[in-house]
C-alpha atoms as a PDB file:
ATOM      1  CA  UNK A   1      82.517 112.343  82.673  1.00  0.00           C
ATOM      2  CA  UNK A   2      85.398 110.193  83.162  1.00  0.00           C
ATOM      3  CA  UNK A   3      87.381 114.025  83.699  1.00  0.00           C
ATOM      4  CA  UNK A   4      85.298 115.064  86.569  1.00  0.00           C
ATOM      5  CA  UNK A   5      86.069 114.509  90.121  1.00  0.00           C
ATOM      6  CA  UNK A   6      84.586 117.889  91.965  1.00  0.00           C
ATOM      7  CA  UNK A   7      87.343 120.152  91.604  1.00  0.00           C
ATOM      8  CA  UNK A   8      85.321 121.482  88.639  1.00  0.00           C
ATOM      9  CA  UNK A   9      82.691 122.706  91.730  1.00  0.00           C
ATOM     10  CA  UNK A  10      85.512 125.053  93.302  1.00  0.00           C
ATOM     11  CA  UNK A  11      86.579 128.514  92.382  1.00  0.00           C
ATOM     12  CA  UNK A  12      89.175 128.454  89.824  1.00  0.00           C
ATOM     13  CA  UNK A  13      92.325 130.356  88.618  1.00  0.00           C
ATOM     14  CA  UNK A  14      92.251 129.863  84.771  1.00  0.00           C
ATOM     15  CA  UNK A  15      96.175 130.950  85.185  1.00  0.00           C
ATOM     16  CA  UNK A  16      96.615 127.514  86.745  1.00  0.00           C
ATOM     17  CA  UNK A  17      94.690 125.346  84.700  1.00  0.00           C
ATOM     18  CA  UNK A  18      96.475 123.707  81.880  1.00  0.00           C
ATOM     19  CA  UNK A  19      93.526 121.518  79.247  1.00  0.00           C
ATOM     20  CA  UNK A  20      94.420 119.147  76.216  1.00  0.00           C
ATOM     21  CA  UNK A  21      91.581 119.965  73.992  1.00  0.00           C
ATOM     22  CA  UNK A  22      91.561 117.852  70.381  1.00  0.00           C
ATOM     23  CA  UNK A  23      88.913 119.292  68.115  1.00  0.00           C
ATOM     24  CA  UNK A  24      86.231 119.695  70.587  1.00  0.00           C
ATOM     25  CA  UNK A  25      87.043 116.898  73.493  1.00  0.00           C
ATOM     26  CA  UNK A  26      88.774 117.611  76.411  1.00  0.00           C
ATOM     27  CA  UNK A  27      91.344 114.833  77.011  1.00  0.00           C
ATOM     28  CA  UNK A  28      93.146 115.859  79.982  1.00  0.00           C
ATOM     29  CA  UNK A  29      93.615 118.601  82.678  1.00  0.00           C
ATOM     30  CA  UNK A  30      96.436 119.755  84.980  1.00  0.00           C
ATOM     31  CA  UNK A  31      95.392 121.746  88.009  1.00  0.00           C
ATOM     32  CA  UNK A  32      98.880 123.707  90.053  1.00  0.00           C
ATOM     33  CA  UNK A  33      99.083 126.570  92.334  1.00  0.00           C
ATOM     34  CA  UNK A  34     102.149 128.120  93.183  1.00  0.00           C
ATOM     35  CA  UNK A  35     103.447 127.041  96.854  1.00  0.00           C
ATOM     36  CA  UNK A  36     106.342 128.691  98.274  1.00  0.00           C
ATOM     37  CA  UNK A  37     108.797 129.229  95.040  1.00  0.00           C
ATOM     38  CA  UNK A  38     107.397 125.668  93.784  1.00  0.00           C
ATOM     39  CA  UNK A  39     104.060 124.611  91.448  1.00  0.00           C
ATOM     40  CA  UNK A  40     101.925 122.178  93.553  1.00  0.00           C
ATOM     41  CA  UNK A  41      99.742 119.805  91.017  1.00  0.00           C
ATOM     42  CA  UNK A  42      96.819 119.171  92.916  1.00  0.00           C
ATOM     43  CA  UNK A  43      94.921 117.269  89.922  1.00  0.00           C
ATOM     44  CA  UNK A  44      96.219 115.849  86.795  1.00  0.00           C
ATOM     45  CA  UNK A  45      93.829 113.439  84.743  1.00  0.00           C
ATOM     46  CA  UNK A  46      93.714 111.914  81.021  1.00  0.00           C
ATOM     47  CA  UNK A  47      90.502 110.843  79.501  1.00  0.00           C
ATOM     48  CA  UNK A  48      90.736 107.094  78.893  1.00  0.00           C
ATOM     49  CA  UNK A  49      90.584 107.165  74.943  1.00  0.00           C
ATOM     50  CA  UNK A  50      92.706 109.951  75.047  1.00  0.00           C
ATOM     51  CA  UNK A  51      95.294 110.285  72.134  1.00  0.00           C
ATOM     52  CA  UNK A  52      99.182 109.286  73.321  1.00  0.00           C
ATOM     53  CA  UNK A  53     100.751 112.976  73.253  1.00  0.00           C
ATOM     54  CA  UNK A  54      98.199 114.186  75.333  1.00  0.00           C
ATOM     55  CA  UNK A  55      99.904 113.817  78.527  1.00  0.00           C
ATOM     56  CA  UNK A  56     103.507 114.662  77.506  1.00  0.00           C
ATOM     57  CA  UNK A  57     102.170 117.650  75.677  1.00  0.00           C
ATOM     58  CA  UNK A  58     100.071 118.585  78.703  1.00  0.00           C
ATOM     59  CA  UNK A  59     103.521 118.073  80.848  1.00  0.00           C
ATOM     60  CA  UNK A  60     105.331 120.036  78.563  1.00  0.00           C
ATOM     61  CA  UNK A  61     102.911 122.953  78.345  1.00  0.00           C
ATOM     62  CA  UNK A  62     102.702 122.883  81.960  1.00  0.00           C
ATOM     63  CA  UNK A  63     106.541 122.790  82.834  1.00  0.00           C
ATOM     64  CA  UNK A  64     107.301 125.665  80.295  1.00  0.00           C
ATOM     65  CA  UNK A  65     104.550 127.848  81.406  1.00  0.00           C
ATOM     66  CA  UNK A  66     106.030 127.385  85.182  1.00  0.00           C
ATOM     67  CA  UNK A  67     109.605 128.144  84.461  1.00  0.00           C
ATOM     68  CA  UNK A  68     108.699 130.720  82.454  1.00  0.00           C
ATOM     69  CA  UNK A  69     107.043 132.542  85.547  1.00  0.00           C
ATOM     70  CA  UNK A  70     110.016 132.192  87.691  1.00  0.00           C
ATOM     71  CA  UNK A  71     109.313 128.980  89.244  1.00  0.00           C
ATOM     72  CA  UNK A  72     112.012 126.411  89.865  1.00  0.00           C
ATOM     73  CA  UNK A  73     110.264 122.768  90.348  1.00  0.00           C
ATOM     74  CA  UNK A  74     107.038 120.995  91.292  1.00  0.00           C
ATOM     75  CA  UNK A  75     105.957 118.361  94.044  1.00  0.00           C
ATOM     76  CA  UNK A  76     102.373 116.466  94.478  1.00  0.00           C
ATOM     77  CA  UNK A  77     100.933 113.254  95.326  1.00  0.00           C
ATOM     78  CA  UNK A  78     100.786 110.238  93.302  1.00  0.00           C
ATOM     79  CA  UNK A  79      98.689 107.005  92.979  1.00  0.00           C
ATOM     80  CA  UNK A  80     101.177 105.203  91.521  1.00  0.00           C
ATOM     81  CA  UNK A  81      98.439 102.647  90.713  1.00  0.00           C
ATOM     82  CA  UNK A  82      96.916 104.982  87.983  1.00  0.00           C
ATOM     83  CA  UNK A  83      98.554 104.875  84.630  1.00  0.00           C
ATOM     84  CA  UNK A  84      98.719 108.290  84.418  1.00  0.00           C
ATOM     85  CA  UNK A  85     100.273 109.468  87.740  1.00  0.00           C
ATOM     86  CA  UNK A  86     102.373 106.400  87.052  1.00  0.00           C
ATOM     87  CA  UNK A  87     104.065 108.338  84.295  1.00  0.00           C
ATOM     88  CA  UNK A  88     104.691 110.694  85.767  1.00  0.00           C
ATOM     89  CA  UNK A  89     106.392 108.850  88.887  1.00  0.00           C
ATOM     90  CA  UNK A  90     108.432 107.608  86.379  1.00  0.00           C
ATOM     91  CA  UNK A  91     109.620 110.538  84.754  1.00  0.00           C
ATOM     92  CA  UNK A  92     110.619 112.211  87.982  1.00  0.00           C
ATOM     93  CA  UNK A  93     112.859 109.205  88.612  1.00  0.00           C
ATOM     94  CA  UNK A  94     114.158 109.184  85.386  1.00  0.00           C
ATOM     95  CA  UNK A  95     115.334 112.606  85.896  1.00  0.00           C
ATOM     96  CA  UNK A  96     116.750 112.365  88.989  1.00  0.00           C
ATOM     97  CA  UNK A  97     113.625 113.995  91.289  1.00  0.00           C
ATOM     98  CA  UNK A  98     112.857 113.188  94.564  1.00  0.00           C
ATOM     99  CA  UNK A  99     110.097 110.819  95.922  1.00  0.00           C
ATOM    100  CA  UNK A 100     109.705 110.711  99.553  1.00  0.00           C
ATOM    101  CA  UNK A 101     109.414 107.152 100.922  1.00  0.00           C
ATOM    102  CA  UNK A 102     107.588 108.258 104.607  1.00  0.00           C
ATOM    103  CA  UNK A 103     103.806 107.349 104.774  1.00  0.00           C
ATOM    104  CA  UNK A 104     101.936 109.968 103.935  1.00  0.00           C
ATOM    105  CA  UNK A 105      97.924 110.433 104.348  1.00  0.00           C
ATOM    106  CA  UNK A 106      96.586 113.473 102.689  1.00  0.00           C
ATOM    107  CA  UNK A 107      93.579 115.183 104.514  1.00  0.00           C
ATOM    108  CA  UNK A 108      91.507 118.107 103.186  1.00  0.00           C
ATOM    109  CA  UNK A 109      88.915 119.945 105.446  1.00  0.00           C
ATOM    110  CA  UNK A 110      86.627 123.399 104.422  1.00  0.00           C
ATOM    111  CA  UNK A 111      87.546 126.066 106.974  1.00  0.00           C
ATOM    112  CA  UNK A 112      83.532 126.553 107.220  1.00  0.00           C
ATOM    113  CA  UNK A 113      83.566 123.145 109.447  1.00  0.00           C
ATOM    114  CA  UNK A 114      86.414 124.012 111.099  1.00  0.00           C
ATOM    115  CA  UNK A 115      84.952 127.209 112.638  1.00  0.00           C
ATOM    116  CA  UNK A 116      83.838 126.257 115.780  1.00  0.00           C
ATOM    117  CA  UNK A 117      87.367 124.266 116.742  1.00  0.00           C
END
């Protein structure tokens, strides 16, 4: 429960979906699509009680399995209030990435709505 924020709901490229599965529980997912020679994360989440490795491992898978299909980098947004998006603000600084400092406000709409503009 704690996983599930409605991207489950949409169509979904198993190519880009990365899950940490221990026994039988899912502890995390990473959600990507490639964007213009990068990987864009558009969801990356760790179950609460999740084990420790779970999100380095779930990095690590994720990173691999992107440079190995010819892609040279990432970017997404980050809440750097949750733990977990946290870490991973820090490793980008740590290895030298860039974070962009402008205010940003991301906005989604479904094209369905958007029709009759």
């Amino acid at each position: 429960e704690s996983l599930y924020t409605g991207f489950e709901a949409l169509p979904m490229d198993s190519d880009w979906a990365w899950i940490a599965v221990k026994k039988t529980t899912i502890n995390g997912i990473l959600i990507a699509a490639p964007c213009h020679g990068i990987v864009f994360i558009a969801r990356l989440v760790v179950r609460e009680k999740a084990p420790f490795e779970t999100l380095p491992l779930l990095l690590r898978k994720f990173f691999k399995d992107s440079k190995d299909r010819g892609f040279s980098g990432f970017m997404t947004y980050l809440d750097p209030t949750r733990d977990v998006e946290s870490c991973l603000l820090r490793l980008v600084r740590k290895a030298g990435g860039k974070q962009v400092t402008v205010p940003q406000v991301l906005v989604a709409a479904d094209f369905k709505t958007l029709e009759r503009w």
